[in-house]
N, C-alpha and C. Protein backbone atom coordinates (compact mmCIF):
# COMPACT_ATOMS: atom_id res chain seq x y z
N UNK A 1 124.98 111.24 147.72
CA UNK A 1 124.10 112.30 147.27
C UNK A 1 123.95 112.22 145.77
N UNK A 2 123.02 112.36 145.12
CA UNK A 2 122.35 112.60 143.58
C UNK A 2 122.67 113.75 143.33
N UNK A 3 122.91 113.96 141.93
CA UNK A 3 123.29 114.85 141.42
C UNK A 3 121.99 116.25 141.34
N UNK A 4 120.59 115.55 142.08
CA UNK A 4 119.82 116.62 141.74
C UNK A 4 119.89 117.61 143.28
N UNK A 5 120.44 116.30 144.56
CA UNK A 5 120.55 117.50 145.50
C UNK A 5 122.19 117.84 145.46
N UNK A 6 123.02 117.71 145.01
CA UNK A 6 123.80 118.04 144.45
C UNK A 6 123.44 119.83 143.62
N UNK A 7 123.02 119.84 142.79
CA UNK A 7 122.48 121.12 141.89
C UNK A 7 121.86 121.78 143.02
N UNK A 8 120.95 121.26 143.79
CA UNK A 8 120.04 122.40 145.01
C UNK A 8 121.48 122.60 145.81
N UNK A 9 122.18 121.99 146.26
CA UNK A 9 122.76 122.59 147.48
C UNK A 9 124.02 123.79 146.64
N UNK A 10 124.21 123.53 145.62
CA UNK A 10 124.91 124.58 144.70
C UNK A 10 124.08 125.98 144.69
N UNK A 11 122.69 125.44 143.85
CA UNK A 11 121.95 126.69 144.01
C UNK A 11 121.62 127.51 145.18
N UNK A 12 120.93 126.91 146.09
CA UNK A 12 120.91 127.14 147.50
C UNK A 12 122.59 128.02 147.83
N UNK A 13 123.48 127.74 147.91
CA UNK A 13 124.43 128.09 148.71
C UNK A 13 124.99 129.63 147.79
N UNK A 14 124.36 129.63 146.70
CA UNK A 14 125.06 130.11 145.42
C UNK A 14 123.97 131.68 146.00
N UNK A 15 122.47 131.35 145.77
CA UNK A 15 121.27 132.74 146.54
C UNK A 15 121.76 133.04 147.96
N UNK A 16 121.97 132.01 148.92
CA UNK A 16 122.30 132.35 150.03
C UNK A 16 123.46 133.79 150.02
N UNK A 17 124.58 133.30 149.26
CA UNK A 17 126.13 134.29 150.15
C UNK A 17 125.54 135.31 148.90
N UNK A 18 124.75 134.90 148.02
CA UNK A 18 124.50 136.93 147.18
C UNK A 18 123.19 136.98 147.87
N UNK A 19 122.57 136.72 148.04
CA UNK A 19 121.52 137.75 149.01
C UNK A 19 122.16 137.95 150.12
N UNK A 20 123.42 137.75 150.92
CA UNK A 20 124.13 138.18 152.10
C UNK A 20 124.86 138.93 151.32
N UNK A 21 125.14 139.11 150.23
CA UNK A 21 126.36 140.18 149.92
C UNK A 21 125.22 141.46 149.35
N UNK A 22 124.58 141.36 148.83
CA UNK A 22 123.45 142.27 148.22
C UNK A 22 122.83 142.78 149.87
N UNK A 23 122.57 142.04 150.67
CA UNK A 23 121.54 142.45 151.76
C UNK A 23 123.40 143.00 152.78
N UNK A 24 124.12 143.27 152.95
CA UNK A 24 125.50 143.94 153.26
C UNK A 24 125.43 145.16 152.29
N UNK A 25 125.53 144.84 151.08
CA UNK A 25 125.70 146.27 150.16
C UNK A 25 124.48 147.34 150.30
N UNK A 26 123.94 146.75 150.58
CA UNK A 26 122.08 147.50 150.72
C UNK A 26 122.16 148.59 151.98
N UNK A 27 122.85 147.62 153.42
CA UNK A 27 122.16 148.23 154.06
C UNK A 27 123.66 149.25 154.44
N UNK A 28 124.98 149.31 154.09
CA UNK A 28 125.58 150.24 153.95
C UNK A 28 124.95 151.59 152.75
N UNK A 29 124.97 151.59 151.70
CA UNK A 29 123.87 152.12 151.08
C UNK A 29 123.09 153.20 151.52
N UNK A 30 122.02 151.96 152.35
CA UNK A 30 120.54 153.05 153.30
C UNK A 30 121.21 153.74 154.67
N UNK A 31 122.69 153.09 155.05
CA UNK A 31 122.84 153.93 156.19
C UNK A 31 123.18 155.59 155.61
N UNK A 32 124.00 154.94 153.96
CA UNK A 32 124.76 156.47 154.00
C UNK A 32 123.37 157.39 153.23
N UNK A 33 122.54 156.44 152.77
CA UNK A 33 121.68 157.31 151.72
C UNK A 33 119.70 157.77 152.70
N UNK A 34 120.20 157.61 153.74
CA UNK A 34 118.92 157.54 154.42
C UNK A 34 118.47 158.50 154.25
N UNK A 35 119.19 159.57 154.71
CA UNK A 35 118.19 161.21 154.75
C UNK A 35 117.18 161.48 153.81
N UNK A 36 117.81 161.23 152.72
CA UNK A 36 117.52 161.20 151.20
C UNK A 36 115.93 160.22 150.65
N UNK A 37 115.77 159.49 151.49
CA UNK A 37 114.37 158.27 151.58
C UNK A 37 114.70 157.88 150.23
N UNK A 38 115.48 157.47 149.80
CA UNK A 38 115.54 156.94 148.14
C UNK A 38 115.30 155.54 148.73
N UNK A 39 113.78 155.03 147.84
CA UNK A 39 113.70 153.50 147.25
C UNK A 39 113.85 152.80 146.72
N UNK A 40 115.12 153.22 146.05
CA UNK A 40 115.78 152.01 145.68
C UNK A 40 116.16 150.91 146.75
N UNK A 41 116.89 151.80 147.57
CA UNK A 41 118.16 150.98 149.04
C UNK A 41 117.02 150.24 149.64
N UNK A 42 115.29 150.82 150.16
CA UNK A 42 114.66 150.32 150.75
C UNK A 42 114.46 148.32 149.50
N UNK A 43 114.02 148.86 148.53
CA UNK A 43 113.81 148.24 147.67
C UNK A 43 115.34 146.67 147.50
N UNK A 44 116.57 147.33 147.67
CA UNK A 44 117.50 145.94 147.26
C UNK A 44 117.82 145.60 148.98
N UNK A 45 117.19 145.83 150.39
CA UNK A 45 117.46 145.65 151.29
C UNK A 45 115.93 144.12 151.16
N UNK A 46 115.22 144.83 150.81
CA UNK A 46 114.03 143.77 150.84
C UNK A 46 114.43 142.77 149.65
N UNK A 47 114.80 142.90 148.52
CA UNK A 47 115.26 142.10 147.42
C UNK A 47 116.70 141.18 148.60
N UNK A 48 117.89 141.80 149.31
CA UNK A 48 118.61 141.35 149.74
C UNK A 48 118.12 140.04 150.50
N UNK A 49 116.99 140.38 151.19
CA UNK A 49 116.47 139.51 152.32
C UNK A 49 115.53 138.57 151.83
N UNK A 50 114.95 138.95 150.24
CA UNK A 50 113.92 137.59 150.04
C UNK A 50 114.94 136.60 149.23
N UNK A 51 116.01 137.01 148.88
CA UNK A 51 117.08 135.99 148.07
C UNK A 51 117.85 135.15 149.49
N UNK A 52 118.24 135.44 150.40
CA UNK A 52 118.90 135.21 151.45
C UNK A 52 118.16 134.10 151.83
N UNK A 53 116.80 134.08 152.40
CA UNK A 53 115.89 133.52 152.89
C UNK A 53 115.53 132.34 151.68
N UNK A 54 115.43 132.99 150.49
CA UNK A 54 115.03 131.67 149.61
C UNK A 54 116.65 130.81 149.32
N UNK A 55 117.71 131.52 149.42
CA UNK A 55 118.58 130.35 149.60
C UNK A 55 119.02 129.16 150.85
N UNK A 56 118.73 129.86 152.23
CA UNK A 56 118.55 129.19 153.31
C UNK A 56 117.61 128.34 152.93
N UNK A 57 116.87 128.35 152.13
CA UNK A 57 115.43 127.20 152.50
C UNK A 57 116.04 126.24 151.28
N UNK A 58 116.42 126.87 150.33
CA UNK A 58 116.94 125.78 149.41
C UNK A 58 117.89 124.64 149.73
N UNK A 59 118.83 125.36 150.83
CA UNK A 59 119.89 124.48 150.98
C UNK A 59 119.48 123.86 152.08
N UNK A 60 118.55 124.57 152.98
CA UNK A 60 118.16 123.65 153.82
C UNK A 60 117.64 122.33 153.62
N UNK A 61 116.55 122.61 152.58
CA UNK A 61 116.22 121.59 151.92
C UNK A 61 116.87 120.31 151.59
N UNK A 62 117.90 120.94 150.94
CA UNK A 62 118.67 120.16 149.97
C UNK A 62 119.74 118.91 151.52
N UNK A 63 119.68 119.45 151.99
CA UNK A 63 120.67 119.10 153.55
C UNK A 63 119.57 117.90 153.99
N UNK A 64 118.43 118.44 154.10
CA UNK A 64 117.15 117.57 154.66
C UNK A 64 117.32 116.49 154.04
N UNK A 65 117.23 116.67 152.82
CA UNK A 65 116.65 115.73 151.62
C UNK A 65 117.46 114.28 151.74
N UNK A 66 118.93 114.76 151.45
CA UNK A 66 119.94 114.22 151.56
C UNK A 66 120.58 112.97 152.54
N UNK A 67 120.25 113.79 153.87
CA UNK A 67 120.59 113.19 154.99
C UNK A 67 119.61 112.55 155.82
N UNK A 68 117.78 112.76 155.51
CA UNK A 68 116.97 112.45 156.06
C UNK A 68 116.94 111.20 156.25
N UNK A 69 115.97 110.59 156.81
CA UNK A 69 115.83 108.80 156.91
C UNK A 69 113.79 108.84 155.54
N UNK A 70 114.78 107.70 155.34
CA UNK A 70 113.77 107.65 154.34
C UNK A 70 112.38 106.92 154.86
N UNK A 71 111.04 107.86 154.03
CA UNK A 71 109.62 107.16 154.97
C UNK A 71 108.68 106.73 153.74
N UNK A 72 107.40 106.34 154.12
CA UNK A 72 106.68 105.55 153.13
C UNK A 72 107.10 104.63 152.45
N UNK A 73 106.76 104.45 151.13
CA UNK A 73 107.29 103.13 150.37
C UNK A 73 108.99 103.20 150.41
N UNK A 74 109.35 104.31 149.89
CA UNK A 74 111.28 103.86 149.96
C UNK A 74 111.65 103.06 151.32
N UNK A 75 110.94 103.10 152.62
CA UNK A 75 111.76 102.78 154.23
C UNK A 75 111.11 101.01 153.67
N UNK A 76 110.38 100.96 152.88
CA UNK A 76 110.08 99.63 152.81
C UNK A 76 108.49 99.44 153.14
N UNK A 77 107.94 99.84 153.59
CA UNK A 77 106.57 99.74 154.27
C UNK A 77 105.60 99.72 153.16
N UNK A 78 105.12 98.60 153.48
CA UNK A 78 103.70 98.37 152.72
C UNK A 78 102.43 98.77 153.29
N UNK A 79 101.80 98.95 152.58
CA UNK A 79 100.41 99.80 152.96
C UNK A 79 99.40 99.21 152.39
């Protein structure tokens, strides 16, 4: 692995477990603060879930990238 998917699967893994710890803190939060309709909780439950989601895709990525089989010119193929 290169040091650049190296850095993604850091970053990636790094958004992933805090948008799971932010999207956990959130939705304890909106359970206790519901009555109340405060938007904030609505607000870091949706912030929880677009960080979560953009770290899954990062590291997914980064996993893809890594381990894929290589196509076009790198597999060798001339065109």
């Amino acid at each position: 692995m290169s040091l650049v998917n190296i850095i993604n699967l850091g970053v990636g893994l790094t958004a992933l477990i805090g948008g799971l710890v932010m999207l956990a803190f959130a939705l304890r939060r909106h359970k206790r603060d519901h009555h109340a309709n405060n938007p904030r909780s609505v607000a870091m439950l949706i912030a929880g879930m677009m960080i979560t989601a953009f770290g899954l895709f990062i590291t997914a990525f980064a996993i893809a990238f890594a381990t894929g089989e290589p196509t076009g010119q790198h597999a060798g193929v001339s065109q």
